[in-house]
C-alpha atoms as a PDB file:
ATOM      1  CA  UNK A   1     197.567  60.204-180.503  1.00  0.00           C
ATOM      2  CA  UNK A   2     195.319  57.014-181.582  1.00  0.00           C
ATOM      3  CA  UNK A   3     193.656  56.704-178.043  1.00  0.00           C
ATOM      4  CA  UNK A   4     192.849  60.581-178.237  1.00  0.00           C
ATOM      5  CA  UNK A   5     191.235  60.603-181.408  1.00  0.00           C
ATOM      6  CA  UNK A   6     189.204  57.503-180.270  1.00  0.00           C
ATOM      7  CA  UNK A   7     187.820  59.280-177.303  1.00  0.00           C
ATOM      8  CA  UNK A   8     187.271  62.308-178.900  1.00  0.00           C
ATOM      9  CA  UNK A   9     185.194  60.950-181.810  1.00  0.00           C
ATOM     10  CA  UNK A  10     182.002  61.912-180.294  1.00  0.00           C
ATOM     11  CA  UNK A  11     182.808  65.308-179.833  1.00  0.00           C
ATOM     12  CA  UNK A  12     181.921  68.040-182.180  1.00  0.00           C
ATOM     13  CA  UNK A  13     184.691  68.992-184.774  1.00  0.00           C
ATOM     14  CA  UNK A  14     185.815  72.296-182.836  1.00  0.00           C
ATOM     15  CA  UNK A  15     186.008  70.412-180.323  1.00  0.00           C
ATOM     16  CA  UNK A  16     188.027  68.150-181.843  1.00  0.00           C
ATOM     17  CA  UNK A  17     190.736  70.892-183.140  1.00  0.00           C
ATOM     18  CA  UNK A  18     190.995  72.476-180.171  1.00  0.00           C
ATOM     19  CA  UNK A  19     191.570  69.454-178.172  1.00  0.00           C
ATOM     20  CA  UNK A  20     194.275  68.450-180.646  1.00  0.00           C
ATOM     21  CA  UNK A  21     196.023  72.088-179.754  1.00  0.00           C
ATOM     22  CA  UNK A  22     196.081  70.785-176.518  1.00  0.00           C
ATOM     23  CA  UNK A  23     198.302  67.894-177.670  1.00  0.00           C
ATOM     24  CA  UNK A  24     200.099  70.081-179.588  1.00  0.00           C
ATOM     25  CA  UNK A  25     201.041  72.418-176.828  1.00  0.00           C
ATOM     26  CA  UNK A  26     202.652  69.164-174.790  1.00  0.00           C
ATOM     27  CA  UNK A  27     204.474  67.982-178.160  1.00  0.00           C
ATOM     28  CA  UNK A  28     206.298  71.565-178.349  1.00  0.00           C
ATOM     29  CA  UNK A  29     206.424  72.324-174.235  1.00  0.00           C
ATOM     30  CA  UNK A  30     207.234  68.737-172.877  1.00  0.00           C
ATOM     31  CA  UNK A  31     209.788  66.490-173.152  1.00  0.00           C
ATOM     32  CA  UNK A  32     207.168  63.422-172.816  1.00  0.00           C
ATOM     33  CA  UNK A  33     203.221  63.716-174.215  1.00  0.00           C
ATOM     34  CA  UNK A  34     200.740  61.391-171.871  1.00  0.00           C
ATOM     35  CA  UNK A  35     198.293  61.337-174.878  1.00  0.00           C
ATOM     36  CA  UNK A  36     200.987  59.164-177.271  1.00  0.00           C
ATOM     37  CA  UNK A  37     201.126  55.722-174.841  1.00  0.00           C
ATOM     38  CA  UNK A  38     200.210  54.431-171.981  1.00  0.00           C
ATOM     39  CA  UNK A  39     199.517  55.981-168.917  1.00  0.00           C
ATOM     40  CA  UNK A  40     202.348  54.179-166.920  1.00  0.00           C
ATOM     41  CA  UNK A  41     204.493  54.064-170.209  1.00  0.00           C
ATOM     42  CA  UNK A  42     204.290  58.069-169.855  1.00  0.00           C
ATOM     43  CA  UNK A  43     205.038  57.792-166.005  1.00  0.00           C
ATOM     44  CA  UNK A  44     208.068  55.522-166.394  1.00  0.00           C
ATOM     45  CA  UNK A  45     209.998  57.360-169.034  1.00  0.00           C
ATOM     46  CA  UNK A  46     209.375  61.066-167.539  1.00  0.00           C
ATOM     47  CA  UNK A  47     210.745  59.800-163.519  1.00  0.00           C
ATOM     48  CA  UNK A  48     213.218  58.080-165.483  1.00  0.00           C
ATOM     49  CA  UNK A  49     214.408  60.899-167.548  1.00  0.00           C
ATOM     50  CA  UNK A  50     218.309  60.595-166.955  1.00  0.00           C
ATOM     51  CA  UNK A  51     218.099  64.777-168.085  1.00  0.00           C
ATOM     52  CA  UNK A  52     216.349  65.521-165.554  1.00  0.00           C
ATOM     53  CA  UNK A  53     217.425  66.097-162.094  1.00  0.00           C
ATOM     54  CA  UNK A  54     216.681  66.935-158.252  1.00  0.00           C
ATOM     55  CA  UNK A  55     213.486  64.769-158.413  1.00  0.00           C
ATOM     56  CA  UNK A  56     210.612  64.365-155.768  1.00  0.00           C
ATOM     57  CA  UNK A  57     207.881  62.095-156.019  1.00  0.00           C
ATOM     58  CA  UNK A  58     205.098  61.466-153.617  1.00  0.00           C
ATOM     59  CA  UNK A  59     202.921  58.175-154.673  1.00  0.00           C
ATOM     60  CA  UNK A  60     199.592  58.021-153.640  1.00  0.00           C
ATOM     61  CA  UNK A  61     198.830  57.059-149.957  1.00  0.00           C
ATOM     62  CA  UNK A  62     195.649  57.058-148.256  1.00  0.00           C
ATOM     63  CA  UNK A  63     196.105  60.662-147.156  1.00  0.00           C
ATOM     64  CA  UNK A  64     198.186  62.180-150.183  1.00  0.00           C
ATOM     65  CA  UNK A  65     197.411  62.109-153.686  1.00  0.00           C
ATOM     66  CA  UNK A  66     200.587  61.672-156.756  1.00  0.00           C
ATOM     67  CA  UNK A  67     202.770  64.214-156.872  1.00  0.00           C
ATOM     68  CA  UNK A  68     205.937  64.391-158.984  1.00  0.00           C
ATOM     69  CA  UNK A  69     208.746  67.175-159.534  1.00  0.00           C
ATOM     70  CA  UNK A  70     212.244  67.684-161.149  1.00  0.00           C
ATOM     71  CA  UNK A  71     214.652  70.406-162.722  1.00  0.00           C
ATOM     72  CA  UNK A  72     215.581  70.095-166.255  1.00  0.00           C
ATOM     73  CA  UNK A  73     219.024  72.457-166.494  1.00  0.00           C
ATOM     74  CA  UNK A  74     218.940  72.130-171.024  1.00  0.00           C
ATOM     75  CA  UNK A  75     215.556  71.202-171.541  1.00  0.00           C
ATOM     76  CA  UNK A  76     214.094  75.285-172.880  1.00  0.00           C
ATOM     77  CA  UNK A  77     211.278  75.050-175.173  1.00  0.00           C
ATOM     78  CA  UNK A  78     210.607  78.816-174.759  1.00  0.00           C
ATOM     79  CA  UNK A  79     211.625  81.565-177.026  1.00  0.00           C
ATOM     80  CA  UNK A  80     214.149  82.766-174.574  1.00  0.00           C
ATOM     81  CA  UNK A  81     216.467  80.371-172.634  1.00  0.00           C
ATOM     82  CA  UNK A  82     215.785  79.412-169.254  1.00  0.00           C
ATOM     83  CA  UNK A  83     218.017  79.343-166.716  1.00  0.00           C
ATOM     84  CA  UNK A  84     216.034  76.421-165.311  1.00  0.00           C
ATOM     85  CA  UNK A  85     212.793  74.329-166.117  1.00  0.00           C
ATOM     86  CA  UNK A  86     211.072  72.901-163.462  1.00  0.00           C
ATOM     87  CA  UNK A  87     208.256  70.148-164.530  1.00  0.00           C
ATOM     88  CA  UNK A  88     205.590  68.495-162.057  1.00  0.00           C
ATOM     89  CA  UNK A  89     202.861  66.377-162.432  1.00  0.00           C
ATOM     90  CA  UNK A  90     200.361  66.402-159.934  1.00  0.00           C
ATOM     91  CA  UNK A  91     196.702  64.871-158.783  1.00  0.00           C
ATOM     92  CA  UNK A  92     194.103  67.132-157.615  1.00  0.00           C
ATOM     93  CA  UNK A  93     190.404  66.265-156.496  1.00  0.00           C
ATOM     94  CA  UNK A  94     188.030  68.276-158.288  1.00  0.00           C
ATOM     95  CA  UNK A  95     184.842  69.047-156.939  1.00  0.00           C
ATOM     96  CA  UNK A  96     181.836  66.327-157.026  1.00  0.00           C
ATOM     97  CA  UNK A  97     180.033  67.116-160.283  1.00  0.00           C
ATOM     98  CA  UNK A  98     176.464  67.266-160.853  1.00  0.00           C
ATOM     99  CA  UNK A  99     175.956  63.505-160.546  1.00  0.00           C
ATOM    100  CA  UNK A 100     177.578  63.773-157.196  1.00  0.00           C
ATOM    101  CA  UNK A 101     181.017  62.044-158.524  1.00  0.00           C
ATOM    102  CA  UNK A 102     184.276  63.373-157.767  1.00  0.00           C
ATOM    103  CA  UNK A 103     187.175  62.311-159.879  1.00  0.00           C
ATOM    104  CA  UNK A 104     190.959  63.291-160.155  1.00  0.00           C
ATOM    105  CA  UNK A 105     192.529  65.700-161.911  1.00  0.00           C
ATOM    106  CA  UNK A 106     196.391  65.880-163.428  1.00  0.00           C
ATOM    107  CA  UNK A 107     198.284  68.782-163.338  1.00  0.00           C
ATOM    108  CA  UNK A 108     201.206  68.626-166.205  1.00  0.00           C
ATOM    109  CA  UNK A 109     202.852  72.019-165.178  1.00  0.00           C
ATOM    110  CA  UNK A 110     206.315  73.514-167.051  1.00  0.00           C
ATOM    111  CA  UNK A 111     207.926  76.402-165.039  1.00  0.00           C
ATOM    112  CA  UNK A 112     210.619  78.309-167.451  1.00  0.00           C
ATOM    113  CA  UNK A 113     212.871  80.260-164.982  1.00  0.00           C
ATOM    114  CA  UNK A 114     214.703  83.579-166.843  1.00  0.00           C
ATOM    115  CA  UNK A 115     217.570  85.302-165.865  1.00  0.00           C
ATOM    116  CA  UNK A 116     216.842  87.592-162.516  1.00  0.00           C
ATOM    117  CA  UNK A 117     216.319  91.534-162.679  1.00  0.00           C
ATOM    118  CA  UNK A 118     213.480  93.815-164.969  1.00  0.00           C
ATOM    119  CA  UNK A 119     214.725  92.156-168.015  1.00  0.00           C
ATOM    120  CA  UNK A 120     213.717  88.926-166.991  1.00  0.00           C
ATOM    121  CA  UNK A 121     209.810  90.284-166.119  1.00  0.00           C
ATOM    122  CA  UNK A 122     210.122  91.671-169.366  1.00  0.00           C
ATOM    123  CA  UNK A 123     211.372  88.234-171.444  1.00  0.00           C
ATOM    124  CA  UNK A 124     208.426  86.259-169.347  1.00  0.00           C
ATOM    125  CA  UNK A 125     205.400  88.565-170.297  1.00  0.00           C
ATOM    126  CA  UNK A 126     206.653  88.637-173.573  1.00  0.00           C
ATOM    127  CA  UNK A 127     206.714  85.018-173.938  1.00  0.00           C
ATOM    128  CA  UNK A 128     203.112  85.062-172.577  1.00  0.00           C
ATOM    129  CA  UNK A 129     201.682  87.601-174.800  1.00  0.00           C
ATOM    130  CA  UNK A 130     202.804  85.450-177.539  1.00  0.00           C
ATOM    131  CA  UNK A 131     201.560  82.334-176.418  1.00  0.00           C
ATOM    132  CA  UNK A 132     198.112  83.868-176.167  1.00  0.00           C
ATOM    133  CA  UNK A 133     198.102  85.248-179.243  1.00  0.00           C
ATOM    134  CA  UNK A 134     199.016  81.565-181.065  1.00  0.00           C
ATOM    135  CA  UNK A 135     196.494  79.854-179.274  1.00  0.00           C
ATOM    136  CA  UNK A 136     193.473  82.019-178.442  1.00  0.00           C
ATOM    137  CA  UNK A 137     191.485  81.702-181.669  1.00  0.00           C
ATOM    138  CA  UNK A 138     191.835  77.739-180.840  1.00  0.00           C
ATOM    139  CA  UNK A 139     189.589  77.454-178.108  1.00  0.00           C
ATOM    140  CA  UNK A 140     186.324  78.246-178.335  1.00  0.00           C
ATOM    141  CA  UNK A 141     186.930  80.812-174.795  1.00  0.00           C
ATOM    142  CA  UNK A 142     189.672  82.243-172.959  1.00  0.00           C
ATOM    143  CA  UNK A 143     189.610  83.790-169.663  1.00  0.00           C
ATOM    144  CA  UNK A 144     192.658  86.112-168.751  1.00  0.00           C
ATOM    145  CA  UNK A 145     193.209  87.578-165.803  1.00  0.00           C
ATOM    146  CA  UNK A 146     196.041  90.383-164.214  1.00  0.00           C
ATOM    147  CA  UNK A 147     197.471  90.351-160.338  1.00  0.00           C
ATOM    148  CA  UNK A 148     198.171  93.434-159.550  1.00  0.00           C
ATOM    149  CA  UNK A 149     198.903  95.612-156.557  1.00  0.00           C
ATOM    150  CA  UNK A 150     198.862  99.963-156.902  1.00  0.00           C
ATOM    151  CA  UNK A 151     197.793  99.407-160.495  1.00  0.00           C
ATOM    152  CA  UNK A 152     201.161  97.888-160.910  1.00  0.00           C
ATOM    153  CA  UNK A 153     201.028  93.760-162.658  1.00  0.00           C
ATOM    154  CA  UNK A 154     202.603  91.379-160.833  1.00  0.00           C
ATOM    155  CA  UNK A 155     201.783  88.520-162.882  1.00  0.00           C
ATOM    156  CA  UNK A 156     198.997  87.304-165.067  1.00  0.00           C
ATOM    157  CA  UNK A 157     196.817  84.214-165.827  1.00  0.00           C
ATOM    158  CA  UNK A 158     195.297  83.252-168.785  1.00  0.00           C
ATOM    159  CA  UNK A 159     192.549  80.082-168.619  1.00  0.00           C
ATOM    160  CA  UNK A 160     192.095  77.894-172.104  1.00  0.00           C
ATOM    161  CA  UNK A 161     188.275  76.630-172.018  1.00  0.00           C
ATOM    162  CA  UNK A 162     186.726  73.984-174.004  1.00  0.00           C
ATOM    163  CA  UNK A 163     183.095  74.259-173.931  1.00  0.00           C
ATOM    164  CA  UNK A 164     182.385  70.234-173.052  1.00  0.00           C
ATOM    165  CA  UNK A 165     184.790  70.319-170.493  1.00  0.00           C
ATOM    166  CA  UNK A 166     184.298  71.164-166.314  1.00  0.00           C
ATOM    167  CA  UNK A 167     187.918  72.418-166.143  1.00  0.00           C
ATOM    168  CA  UNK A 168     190.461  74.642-168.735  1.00  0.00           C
ATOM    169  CA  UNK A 169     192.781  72.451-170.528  1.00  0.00           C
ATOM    170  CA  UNK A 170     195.306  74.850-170.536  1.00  0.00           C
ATOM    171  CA  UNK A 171     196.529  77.343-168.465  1.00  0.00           C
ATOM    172  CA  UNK A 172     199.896  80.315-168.960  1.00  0.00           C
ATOM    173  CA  UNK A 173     200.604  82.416-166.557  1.00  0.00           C
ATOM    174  CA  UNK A 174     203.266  84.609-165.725  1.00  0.00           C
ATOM    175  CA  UNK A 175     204.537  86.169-162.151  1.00  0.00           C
ATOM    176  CA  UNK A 176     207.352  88.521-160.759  1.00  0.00           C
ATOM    177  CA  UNK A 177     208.124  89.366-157.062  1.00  0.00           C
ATOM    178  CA  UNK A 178     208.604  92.748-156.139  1.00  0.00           C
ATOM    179  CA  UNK A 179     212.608  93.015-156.490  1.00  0.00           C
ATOM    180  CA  UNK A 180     212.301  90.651-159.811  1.00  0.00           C
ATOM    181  CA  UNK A 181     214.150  88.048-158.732  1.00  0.00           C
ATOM    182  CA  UNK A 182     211.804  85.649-159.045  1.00  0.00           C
ATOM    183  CA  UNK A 183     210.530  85.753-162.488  1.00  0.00           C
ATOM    184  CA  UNK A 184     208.563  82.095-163.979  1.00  0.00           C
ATOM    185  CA  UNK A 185     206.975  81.701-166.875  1.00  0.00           C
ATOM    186  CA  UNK A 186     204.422  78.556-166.813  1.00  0.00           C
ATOM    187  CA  UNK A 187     202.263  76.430-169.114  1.00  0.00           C
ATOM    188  CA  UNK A 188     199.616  73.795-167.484  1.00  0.00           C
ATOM    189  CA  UNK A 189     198.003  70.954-169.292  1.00  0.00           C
ATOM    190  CA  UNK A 190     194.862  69.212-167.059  1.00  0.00           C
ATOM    191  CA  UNK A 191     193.786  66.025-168.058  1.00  0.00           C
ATOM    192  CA  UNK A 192     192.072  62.999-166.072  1.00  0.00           C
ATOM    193  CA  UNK A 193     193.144  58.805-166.512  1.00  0.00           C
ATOM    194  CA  UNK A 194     190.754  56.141-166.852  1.00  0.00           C
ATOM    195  CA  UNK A 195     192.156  52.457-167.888  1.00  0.00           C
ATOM    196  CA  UNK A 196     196.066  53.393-167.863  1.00  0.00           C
ATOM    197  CA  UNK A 197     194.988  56.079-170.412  1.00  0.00           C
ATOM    198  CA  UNK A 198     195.399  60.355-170.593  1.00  0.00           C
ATOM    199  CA  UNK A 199     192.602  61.893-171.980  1.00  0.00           C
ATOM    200  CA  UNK A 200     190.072  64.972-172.385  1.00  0.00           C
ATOM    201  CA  UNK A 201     186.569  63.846-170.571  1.00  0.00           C
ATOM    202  CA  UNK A 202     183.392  65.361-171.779  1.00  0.00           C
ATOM    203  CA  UNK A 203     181.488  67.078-169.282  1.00  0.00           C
ATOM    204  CA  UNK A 204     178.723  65.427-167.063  1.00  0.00           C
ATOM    205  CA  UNK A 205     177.117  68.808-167.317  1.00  0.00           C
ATOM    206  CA  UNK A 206     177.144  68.717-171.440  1.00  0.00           C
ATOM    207  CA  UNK A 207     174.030  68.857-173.716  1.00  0.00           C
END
């Protein structure tokens, strides 16, 4: 948590607090936090998880960027208990700011998986009503949004902002197919690395 505080110091004090919500939605959601040690440290322990199983990882090439996946089958932080929990960590270019840079961006993504059927839909937007309601007076804006086809929801997203930032922090979402059995409930931390450390930039585009 040191190395967040120390690049957060010359943010405002909301700021501040709602960047440390951010930290403490990967203490309560993720096994491993990339804001407590090093970068690599982070890296090594999650791919090295023995709890975790059916792992992919793509390093970075000169045509593909990191990618990392497993399935945790005990690991349920949720309020209901997931049949499976898929975590991935993944690097995505974001678009060239306003000084013409482009820099990475990591995806930290937790998929909770409930049991099949109408239940299941139900357990998953329950789950994310609740997590907006914790967290939406932490952020200074919050951007939901439904999917939904013949007035009927499908799924729904829910964007965390923090003003000095060119990308939500946090993102829940929930989705259903049509005959429910496909029913996910999923939490997304973004963050970017510079010098073997996780952090939350400020904005290029900040006053």
């Amino acid at each position: 948590m040191k190395q967040l505080f120390i690049i957060l110091f010359f943010l405002g004090s909301n700021t501040i607090l709602s960047a440390q919500k951010v930290q403490d939605i990967t203490n309560k959601y993720f096994r491993y936090d990339p804001f407590q040690s090093s970068f690599s440290f982070f890296i090594k322990h999650m791919t090295e998880d023995p709890a975790l199983k059916e792992k992919n990882i793509s390093k970075i090439t000169d045509s593909t960027l990191y990618f990392f996946e497993g399935i945790y089958k005990s690991h349920s932080p949720f309020s209901f208990k997931a049949e499976k929990t898929k975590v991935i960590l993944a690097e995505r270019l974001q678009p060239d700011d306003s000084t013409g840079i482009s820099r990475s961006i990591l995806l930290y993504q937790l998929a909770g998986y409930p049991p099949k059927g109408i239940d299941g839909e139900k357990i998953i937007q329950d789950e994310y009503r609740r997590f907006c309601r914790k967290y939406k007076n932490d952020f200074p804006d919050i951007k939901p949004k439904k999917f939904e086809n013949t007035n009927q929801a499908y799924g729904e997203i829910c964007d965390f902002w923090l003003n000095s930032l060119s990308f939500p922090p946090v993102t829940v979402a929930w989705s259903s197919n049509k005959d429910k059995t496909d029913n996910v409930f999923v939490v997304t931390v973004r963050f970017i690395v510079v010098e073997n450390m996780a952090y939350l930039p400020i904005s290029s585009d900040s006053p």
